[in-house]
N, C-alpha and C. Protein backbone atom coordinates (compact mmCIF):
# COMPACT_ATOMS: atom_id res chain seq x y z
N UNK A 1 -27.57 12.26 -12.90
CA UNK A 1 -27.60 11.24 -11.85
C UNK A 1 -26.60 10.13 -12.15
N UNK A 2 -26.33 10.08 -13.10
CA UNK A 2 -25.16 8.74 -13.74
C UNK A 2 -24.09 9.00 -13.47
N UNK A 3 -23.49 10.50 -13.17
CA UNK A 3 -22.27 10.70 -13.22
C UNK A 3 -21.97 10.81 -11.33
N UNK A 4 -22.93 11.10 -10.91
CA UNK A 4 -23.19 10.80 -9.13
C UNK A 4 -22.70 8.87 -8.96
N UNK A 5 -23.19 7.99 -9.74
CA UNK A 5 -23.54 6.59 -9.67
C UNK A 5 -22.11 6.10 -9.62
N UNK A 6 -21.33 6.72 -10.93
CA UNK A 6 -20.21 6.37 -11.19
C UNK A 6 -19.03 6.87 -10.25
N UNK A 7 -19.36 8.01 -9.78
CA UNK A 7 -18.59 8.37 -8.65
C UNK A 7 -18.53 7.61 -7.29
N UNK A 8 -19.75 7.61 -7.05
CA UNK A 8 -20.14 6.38 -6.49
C UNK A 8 -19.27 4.76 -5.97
N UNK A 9 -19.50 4.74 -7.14
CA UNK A 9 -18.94 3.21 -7.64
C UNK A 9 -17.29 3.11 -7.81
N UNK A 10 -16.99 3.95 -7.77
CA UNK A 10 -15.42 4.26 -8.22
C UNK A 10 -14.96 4.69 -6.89
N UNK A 11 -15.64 5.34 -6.11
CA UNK A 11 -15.10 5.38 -4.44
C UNK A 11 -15.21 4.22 -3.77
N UNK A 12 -15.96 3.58 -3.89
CA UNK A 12 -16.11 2.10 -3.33
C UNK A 12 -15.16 1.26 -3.85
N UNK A 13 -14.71 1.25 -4.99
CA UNK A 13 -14.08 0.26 -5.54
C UNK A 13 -12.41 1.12 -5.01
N UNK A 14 -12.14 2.29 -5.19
CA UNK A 14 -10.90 2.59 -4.04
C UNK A 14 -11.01 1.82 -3.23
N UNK A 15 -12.00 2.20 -2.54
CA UNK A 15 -12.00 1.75 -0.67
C UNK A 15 -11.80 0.06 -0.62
N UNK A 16 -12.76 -0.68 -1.56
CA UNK A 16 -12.26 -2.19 -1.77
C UNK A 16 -10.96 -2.51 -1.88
N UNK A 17 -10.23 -1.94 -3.09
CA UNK A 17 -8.46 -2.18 -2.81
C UNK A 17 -8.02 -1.78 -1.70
N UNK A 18 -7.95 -0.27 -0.85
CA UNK A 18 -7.49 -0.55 0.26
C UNK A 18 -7.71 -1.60 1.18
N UNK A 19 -8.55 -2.04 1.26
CA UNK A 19 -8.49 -2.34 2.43
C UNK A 19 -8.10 -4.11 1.66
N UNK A 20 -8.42 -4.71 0.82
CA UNK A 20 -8.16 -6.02 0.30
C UNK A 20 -6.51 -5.63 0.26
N UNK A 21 -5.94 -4.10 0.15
CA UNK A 21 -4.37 -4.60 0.06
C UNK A 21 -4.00 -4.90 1.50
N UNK A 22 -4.45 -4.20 2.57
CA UNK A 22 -3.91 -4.55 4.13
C UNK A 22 -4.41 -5.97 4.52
N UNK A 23 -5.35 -6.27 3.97
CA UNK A 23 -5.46 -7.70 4.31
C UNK A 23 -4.97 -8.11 3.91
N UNK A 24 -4.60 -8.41 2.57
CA UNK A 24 -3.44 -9.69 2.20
C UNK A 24 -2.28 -9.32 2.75
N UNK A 25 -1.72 -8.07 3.26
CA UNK A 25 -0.38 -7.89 3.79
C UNK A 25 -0.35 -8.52 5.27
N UNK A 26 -1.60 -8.35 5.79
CA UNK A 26 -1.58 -9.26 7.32
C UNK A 26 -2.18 -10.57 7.56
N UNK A 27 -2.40 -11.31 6.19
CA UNK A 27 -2.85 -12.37 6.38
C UNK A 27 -1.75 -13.02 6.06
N UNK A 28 -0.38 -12.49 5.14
CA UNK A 28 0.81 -13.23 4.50
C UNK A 28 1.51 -13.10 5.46
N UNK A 29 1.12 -11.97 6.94
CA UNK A 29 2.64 -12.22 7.62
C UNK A 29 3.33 -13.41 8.24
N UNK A 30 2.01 -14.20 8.70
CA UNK A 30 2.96 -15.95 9.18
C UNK A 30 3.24 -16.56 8.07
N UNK A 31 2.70 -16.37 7.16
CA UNK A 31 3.57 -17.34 5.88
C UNK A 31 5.27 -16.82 5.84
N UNK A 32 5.37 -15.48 5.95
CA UNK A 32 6.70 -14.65 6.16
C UNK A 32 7.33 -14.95 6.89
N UNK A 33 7.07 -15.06 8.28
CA UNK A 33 7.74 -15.55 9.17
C UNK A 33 7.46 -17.06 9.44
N UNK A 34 7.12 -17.40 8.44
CA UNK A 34 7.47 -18.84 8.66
C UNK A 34 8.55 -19.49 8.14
N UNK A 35 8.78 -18.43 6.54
CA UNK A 35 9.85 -19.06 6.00
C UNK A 35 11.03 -18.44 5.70
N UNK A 36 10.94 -17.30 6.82
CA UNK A 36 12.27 -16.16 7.02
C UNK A 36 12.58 -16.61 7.90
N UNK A 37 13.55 -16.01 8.62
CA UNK A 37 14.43 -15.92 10.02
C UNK A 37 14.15 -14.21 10.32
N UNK A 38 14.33 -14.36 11.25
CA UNK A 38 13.92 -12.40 12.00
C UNK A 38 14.65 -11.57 11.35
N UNK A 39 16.03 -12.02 10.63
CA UNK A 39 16.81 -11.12 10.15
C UNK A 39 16.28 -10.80 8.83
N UNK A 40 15.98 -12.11 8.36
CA UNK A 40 15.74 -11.92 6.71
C UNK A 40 14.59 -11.56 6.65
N UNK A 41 13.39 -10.90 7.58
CA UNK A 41 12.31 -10.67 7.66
C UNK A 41 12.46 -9.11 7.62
N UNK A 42 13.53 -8.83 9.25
CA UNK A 42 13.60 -7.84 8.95
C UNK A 42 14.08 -7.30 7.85
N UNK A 43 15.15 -7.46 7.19
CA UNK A 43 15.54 -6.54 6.24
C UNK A 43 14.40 -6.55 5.11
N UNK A 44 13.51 -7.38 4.68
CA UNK A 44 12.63 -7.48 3.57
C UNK A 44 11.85 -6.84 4.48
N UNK A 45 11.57 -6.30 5.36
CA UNK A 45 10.84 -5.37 5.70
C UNK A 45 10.32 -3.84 5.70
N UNK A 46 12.26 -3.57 5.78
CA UNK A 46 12.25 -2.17 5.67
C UNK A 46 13.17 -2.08 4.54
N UNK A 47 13.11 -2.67 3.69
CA UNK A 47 13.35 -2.79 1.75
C UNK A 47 11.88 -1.99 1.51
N UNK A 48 10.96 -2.83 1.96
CA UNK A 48 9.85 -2.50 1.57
C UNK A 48 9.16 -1.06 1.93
N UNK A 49 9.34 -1.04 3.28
CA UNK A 49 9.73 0.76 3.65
C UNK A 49 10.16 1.43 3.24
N UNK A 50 11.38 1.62 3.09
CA UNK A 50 12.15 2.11 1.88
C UNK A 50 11.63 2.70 0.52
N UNK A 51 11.11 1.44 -0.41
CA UNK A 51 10.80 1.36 -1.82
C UNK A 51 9.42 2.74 -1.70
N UNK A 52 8.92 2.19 -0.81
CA UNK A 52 7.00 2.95 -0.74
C UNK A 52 7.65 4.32 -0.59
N UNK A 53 8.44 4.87 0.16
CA UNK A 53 8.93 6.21 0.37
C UNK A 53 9.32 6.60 -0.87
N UNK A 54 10.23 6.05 -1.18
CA UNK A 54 10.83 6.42 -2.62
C UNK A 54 10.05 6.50 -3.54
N UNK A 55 8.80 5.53 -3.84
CA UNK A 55 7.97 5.89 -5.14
C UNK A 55 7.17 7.09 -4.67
N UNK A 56 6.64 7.00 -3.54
CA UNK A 56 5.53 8.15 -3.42
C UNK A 56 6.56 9.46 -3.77
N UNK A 57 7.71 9.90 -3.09
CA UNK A 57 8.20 10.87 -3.57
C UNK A 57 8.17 11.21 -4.87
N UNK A 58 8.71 10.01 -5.53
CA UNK A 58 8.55 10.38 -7.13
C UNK A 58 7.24 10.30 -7.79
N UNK A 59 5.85 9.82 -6.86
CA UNK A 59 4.79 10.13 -7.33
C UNK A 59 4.98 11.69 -7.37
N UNK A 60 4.95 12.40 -6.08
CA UNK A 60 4.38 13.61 -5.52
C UNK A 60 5.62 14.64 -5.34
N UNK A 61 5.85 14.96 -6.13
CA UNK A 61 7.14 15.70 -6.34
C UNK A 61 7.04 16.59 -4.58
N UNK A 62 8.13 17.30 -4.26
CA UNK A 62 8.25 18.32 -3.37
C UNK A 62 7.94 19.48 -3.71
N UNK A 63 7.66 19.95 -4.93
CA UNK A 63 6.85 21.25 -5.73
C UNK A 63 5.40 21.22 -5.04
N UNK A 64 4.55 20.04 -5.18
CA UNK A 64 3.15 19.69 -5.15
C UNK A 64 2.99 19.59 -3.25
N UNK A 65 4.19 19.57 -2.70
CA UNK A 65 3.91 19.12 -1.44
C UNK A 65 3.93 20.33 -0.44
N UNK A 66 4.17 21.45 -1.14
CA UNK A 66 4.83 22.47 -0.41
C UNK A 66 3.30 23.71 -0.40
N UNK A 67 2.98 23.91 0.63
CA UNK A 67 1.85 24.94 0.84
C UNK A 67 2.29 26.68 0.51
């Protein structure tokens, strides 16, 4: 039963970071655009697009992705 508890507890605590990371990403966006300009927003935008693509690839190789 302990190892049910801990599973448990360790899915919840995933699900807590998700969702605490999308909130701080949409609670910072008027601070962002408050002290960007549209341009400099955009480009720190899709930097950031960018970067997430690139690590997950190199998380998840194309070997692991392929059925």
């Amino acid at each position: 039963m302990n190892k049910y508890r801990t599973l448990l507890l360790n899915i919840g605590l995933f699900g807590i970071n998700t969702v605490a990371t999308k909130l701080i990403t949409f609670l910072l966006v008027p601070l962002y655009t408050y002290y960007l300009s549209t341009k400099e927003f955009g480009i720190t935008d899709m930097s950031l697009t960018v970067i997430s693509l690139v690590l997950r690839q190199c998380r998840y190789p194309m070997r692991c992705c392929v059925l």
